[in-house]
PDB file of N, CA and C in Angstrom:
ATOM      1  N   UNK A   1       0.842  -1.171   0.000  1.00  0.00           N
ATOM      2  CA  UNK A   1       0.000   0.000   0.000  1.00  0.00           C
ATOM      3  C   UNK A   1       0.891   1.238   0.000  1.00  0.00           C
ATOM      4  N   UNK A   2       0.460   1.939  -0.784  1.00  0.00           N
ATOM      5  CA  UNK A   2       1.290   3.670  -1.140  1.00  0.00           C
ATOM      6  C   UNK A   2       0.800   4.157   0.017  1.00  0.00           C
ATOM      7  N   UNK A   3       1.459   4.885   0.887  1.00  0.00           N
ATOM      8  CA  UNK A   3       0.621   6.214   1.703  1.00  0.00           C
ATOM      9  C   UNK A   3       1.459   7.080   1.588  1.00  0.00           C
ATOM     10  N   UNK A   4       0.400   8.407   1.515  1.00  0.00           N
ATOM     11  CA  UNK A   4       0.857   9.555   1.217  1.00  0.00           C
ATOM     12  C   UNK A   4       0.331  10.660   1.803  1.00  0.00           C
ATOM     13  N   UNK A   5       1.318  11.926   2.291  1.00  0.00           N
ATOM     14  CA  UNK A   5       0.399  12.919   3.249  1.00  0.00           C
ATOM     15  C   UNK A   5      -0.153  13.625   2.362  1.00  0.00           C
ATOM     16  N   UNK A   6      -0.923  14.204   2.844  1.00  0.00           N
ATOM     17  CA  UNK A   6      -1.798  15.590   1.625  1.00  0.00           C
ATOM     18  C   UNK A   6      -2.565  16.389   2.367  1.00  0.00           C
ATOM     19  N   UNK A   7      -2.371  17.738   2.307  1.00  0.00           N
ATOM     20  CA  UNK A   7      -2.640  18.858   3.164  1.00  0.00           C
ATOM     21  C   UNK A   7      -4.314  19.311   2.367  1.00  0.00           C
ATOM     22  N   UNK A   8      -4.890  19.807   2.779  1.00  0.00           N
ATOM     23  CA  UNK A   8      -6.499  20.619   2.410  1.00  0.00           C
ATOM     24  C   UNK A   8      -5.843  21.054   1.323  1.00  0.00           C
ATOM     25  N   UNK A   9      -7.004  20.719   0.147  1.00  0.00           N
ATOM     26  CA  UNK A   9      -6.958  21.677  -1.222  1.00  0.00           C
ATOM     27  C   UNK A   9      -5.474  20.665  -1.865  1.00  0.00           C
ATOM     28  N   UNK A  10      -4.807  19.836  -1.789  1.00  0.00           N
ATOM     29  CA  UNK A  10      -3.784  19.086  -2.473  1.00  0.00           C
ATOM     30  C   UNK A  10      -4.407  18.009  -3.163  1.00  0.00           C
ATOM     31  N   UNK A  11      -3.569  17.118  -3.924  1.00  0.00           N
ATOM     32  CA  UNK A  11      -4.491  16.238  -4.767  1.00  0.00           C
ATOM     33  C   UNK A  11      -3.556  15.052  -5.271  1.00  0.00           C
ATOM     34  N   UNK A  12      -4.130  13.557  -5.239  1.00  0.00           N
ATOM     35  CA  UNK A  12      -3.011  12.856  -5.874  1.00  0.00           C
ATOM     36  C   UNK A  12      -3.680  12.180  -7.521  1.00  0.00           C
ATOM     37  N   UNK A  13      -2.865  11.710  -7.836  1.00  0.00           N
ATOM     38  CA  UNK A  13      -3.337  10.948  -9.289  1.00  0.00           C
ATOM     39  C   UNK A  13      -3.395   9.984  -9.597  1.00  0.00           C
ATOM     40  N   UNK A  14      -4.153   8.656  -9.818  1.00  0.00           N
ATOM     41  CA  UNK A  14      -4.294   7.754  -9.924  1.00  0.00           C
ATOM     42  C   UNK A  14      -4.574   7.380 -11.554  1.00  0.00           C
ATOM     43  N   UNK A  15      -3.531   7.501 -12.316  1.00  0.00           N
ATOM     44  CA  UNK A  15      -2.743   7.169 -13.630  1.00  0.00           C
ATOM     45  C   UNK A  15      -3.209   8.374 -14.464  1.00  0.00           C
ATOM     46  N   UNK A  16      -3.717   8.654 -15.591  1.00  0.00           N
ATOM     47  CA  UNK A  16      -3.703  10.156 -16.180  1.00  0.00           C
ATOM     48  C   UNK A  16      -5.084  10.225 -16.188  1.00  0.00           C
ATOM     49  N   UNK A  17      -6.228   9.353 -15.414  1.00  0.00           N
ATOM     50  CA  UNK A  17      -7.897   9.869 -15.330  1.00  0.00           C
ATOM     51  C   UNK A  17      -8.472  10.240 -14.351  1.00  0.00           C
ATOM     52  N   UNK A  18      -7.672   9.960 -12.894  1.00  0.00           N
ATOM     53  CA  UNK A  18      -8.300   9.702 -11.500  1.00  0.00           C
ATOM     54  C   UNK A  18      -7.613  10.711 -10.914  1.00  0.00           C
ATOM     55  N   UNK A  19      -8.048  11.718  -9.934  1.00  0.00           N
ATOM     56  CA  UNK A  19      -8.129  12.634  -9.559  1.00  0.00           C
ATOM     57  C   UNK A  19      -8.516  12.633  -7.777  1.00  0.00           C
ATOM     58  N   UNK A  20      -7.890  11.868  -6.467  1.00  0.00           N
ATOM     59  CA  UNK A  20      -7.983  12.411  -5.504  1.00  0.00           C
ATOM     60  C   UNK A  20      -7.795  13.608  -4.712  1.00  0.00           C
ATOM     61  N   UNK A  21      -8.791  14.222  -4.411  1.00  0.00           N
ATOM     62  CA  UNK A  21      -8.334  15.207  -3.855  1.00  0.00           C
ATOM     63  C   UNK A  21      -8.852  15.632  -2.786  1.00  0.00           C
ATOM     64  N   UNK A  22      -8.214  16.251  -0.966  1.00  0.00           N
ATOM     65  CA  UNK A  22      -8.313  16.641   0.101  1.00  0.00           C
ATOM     66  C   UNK A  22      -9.297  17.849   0.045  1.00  0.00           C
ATOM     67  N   UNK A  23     -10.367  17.354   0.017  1.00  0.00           N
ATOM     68  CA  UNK A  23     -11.103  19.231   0.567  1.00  0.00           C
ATOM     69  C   UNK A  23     -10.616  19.608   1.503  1.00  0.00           C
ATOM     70  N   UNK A  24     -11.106  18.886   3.460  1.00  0.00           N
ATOM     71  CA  UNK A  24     -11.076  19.066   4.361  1.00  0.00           C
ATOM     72  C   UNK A  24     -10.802  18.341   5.084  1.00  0.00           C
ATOM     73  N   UNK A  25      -9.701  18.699   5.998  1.00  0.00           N
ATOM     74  CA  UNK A  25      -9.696  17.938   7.629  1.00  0.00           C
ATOM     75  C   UNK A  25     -10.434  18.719   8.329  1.00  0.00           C
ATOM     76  N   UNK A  26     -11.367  18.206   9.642  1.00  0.00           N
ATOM     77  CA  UNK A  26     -11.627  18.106  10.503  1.00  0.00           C
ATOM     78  C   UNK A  26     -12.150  17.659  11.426  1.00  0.00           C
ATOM     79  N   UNK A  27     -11.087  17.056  12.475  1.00  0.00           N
ATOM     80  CA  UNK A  27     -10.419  16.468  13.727  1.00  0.00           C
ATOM     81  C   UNK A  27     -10.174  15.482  13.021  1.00  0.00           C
ATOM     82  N   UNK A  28     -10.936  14.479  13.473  1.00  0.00           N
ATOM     83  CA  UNK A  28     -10.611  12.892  12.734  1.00  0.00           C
ATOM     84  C   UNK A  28     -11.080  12.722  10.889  1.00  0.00           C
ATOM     85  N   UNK A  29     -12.263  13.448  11.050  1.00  0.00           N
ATOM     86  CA  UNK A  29     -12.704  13.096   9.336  1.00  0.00           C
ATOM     87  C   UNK A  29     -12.166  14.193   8.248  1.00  0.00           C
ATOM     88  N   UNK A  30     -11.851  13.062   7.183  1.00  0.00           N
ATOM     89  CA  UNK A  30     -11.341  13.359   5.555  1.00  0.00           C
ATOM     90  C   UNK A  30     -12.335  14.101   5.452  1.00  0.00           C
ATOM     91  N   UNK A  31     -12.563  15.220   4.490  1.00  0.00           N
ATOM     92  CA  UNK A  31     -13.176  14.969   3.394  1.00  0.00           C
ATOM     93  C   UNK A  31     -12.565  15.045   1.929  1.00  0.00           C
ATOM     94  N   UNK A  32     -13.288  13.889   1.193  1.00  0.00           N
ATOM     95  CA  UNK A  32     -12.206  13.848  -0.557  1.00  0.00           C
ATOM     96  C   UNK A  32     -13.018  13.741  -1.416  1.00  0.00           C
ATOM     97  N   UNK A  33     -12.352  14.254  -2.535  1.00  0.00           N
ATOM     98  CA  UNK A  33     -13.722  14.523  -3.328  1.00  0.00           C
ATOM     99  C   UNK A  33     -12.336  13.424  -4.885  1.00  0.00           C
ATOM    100  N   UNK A  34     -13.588  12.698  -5.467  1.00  0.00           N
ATOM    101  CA  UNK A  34     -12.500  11.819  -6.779  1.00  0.00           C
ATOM    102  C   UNK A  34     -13.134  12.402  -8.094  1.00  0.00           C
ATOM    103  N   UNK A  35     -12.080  12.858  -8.815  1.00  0.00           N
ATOM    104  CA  UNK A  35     -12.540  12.876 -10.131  1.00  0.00           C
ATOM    105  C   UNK A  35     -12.219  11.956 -11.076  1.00  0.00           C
ATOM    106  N   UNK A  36     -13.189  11.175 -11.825  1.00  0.00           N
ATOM    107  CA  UNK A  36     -12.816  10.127 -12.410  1.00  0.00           C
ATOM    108  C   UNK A  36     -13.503  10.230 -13.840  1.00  0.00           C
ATOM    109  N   UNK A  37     -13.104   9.288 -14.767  1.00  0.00           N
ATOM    110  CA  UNK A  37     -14.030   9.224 -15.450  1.00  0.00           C
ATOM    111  C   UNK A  37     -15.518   8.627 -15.481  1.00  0.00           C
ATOM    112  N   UNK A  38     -16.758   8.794 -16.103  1.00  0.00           N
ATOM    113  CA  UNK A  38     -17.963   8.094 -15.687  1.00  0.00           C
ATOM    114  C   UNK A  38     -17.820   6.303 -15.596  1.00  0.00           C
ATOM    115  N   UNK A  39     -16.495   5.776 -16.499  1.00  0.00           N
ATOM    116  CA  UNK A  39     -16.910   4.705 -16.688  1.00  0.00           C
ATOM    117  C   UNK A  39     -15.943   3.691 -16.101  1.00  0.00           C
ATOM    118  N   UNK A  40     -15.764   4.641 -14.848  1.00  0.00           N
ATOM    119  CA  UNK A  40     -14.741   3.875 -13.572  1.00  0.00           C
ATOM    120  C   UNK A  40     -16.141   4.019 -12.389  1.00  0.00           C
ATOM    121  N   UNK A  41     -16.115   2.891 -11.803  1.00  0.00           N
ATOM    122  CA  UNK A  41     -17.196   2.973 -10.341  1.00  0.00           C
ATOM    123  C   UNK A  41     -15.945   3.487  -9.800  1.00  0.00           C
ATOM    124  N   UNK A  42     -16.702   4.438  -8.915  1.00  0.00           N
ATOM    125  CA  UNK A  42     -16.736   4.893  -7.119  1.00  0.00           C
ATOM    126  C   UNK A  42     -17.482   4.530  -6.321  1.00  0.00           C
ATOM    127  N   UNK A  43     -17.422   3.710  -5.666  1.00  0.00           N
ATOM    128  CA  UNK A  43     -18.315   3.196  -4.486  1.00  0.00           C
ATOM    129  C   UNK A  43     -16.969   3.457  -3.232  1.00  0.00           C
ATOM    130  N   UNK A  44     -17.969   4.308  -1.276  1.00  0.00           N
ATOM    131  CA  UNK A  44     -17.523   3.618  -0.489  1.00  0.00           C
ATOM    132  C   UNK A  44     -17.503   1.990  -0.269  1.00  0.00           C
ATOM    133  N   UNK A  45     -16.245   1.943   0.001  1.00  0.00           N
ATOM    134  CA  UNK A  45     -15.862   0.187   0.610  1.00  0.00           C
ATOM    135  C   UNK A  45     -17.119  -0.663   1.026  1.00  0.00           C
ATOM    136  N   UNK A  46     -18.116   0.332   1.763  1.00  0.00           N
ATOM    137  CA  UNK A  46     -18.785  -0.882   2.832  1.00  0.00           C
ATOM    138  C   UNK A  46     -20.210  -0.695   1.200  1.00  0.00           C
ATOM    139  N   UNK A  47     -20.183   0.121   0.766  1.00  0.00           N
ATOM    140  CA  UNK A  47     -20.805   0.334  -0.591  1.00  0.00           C
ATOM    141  C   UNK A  47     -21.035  -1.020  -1.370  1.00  0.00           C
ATOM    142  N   UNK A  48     -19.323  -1.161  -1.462  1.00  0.00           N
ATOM    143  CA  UNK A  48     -18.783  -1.951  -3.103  1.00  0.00           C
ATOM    144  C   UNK A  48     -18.909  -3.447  -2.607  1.00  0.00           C
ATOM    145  N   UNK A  49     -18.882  -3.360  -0.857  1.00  0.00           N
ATOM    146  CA  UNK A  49     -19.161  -5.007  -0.278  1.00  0.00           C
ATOM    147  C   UNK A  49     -20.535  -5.238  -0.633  1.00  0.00           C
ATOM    148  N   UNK A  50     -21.424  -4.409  -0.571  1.00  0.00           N
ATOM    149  CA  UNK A  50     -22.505  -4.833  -0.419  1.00  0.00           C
ATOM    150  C   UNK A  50     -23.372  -4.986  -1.655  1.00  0.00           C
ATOM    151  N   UNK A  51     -22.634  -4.484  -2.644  1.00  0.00           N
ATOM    152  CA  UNK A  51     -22.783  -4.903  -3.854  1.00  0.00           C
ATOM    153  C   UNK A  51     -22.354  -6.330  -4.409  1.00  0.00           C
ATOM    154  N   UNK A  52     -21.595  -6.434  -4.155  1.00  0.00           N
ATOM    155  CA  UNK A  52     -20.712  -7.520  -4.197  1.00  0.00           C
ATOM    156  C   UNK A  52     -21.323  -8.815  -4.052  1.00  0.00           C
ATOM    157  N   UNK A  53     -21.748  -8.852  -2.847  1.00  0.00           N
ATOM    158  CA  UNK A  53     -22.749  -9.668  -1.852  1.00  0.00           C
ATOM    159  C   UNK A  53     -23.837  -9.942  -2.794  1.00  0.00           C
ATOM    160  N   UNK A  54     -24.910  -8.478  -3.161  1.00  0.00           N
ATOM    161  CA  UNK A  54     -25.877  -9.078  -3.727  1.00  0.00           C
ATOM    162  C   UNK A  54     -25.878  -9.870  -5.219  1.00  0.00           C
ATOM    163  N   UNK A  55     -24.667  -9.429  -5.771  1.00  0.00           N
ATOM    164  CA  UNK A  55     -24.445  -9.646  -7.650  1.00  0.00           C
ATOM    165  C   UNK A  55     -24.395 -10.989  -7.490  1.00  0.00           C
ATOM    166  N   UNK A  56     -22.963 -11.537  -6.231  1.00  0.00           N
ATOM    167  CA  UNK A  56     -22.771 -12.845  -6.209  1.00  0.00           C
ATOM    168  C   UNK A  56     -23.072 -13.898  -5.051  1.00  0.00           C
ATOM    169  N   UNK A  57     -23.595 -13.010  -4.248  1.00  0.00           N
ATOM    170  CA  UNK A  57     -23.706 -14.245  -3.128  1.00  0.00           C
ATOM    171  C   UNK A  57     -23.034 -14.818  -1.998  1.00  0.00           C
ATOM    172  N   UNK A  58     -21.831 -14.402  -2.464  1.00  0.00           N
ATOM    173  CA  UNK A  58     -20.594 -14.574  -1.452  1.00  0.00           C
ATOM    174  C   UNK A  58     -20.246 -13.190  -0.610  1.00  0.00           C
ATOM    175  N   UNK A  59     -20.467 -13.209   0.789  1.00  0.00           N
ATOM    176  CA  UNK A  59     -19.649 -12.622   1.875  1.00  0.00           C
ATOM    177  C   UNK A  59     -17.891 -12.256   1.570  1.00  0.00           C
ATOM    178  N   UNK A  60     -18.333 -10.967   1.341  1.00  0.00           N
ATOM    179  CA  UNK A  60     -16.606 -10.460   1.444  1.00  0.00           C
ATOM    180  C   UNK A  60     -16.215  -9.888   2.612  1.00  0.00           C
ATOM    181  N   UNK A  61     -15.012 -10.465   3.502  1.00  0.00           N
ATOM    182  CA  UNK A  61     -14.575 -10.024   4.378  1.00  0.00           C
ATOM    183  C   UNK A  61     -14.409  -7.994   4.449  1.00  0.00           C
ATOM    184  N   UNK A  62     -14.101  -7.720   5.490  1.00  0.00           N
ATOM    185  CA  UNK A  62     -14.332  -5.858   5.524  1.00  0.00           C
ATOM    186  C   UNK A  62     -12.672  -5.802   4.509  1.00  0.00           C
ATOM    187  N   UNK A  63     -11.703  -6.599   4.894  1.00  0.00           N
ATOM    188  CA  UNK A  63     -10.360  -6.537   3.904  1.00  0.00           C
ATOM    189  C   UNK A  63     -10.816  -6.954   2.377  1.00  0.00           C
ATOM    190  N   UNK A  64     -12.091  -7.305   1.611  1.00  0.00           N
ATOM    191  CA  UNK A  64     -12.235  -7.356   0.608  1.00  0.00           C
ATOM    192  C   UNK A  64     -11.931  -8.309  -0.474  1.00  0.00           C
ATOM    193  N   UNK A  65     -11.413  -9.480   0.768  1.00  0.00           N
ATOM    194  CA  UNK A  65     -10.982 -11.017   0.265  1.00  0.00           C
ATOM    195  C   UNK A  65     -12.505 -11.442   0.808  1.00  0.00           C
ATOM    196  N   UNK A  66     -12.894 -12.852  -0.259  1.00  0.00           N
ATOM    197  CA  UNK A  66     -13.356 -13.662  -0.009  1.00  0.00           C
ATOM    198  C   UNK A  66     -12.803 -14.694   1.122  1.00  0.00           C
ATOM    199  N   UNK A  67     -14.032 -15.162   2.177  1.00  0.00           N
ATOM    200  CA  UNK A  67     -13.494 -15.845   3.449  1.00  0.00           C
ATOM    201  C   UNK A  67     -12.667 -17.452   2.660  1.00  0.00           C
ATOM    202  N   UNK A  68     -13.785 -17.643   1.883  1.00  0.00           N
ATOM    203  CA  UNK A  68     -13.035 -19.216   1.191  1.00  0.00           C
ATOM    204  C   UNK A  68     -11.625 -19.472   1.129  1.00  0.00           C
ATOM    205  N   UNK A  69     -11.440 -18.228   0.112  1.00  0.00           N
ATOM    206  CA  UNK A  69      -9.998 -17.931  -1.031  1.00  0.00           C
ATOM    207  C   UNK A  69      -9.242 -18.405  -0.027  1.00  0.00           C
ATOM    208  N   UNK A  70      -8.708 -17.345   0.972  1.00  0.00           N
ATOM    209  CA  UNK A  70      -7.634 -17.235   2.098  1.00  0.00           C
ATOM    210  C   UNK A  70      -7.655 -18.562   2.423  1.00  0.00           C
ATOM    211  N   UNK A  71      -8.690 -19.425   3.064  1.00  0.00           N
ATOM    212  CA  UNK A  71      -8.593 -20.723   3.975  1.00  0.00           C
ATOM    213  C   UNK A  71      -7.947 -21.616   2.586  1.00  0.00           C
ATOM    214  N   UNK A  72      -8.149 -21.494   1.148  1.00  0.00           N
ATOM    215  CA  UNK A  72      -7.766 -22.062   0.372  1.00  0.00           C
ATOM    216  C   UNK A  72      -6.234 -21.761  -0.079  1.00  0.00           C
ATOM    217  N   UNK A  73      -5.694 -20.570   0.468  1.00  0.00           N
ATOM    218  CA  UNK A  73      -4.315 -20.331  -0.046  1.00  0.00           C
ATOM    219  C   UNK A  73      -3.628 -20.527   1.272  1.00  0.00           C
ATOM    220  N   UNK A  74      -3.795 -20.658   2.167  1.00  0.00           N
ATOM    221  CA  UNK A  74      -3.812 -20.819   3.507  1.00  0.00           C
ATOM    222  C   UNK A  74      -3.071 -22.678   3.604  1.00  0.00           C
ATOM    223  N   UNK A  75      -4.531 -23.302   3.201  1.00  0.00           N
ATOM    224  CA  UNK A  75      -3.843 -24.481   3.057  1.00  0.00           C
ATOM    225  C   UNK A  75      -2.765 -24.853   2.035  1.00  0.00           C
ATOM    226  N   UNK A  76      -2.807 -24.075   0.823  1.00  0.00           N
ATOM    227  CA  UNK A  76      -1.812 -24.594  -0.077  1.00  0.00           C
ATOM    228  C   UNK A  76      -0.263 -24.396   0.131  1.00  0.00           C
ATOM    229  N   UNK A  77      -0.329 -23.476   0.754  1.00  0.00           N
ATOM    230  CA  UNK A  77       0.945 -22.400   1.683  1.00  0.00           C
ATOM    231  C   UNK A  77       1.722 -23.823   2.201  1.00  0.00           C
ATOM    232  N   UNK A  78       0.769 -24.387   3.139  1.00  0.00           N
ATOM    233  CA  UNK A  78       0.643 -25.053   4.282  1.00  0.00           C
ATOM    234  C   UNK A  78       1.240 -26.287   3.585  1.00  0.00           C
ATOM    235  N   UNK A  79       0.525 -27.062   2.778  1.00  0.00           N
ATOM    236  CA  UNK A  79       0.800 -28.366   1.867  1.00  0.00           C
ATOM    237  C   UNK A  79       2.441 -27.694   0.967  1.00  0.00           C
ATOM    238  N   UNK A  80       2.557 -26.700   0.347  1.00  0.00           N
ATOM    239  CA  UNK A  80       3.967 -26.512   0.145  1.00  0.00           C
ATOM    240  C   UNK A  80       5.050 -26.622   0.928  1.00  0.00           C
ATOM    241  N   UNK A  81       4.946 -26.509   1.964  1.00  0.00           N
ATOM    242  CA  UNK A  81       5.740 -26.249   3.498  1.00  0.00           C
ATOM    243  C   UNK A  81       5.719 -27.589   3.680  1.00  0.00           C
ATOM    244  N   UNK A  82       4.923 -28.613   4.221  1.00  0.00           N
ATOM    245  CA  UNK A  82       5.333 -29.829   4.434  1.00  0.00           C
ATOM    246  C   UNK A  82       6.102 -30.609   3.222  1.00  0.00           C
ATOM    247  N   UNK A  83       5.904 -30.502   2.163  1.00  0.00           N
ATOM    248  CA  UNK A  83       6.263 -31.374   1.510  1.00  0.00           C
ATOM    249  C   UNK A  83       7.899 -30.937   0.907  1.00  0.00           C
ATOM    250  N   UNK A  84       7.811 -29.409   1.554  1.00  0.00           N
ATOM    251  CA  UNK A  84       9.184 -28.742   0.970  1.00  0.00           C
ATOM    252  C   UNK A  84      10.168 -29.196   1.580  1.00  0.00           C
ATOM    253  N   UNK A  85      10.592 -29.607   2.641  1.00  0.00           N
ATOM    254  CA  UNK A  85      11.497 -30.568   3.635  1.00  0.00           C
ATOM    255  C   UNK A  85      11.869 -31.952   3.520  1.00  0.00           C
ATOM    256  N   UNK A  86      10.597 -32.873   2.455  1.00  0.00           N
ATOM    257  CA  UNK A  86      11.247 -34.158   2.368  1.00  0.00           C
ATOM    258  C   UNK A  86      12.515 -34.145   1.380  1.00  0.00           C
TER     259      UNK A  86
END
């Protein structure tokens, strides 16, 4: 993950169409405003889960992995590791 500071009124770029930019701090909350093109979605996170959910059916963790996947790369990790020692 990139992190980057950015003061009120600054802006970062996300390749030559996407446009983040800092309106306001204040105390704890952002506010950001994205300029994108129309035919990129913007959804908040808890938004794009819940879309997600209804299109397909499957529960996406709040990190935006499927619960399955992980327990499935999890074990394969796991089965590489034992068998990497004989």
């Amino acid at each position: 993950m990139l992190v980057l500071t950015r003061k009120s009124n600054q802006s970062i770029m996300i390749g030559d169409d996407v446009e983040v930019s800092v309106l306001s701090v204040m105390g704890e909350k952002v506010r950001i405003g994205i300029q994108a093109p129309q035919e990129i979605p913007v959804f908040r996170k808890e938004i794009y889960l819940e879309i997600h959910r209804e299109a397909t059916g499957v529960t996406m963790r709040p990190d935006g992995h499927e619960p399955g996947k992980l327990a499935e790369v999890d074990d394969s990790l796991r089965e590489l590791g034992d068998s990497g020692g004989s």
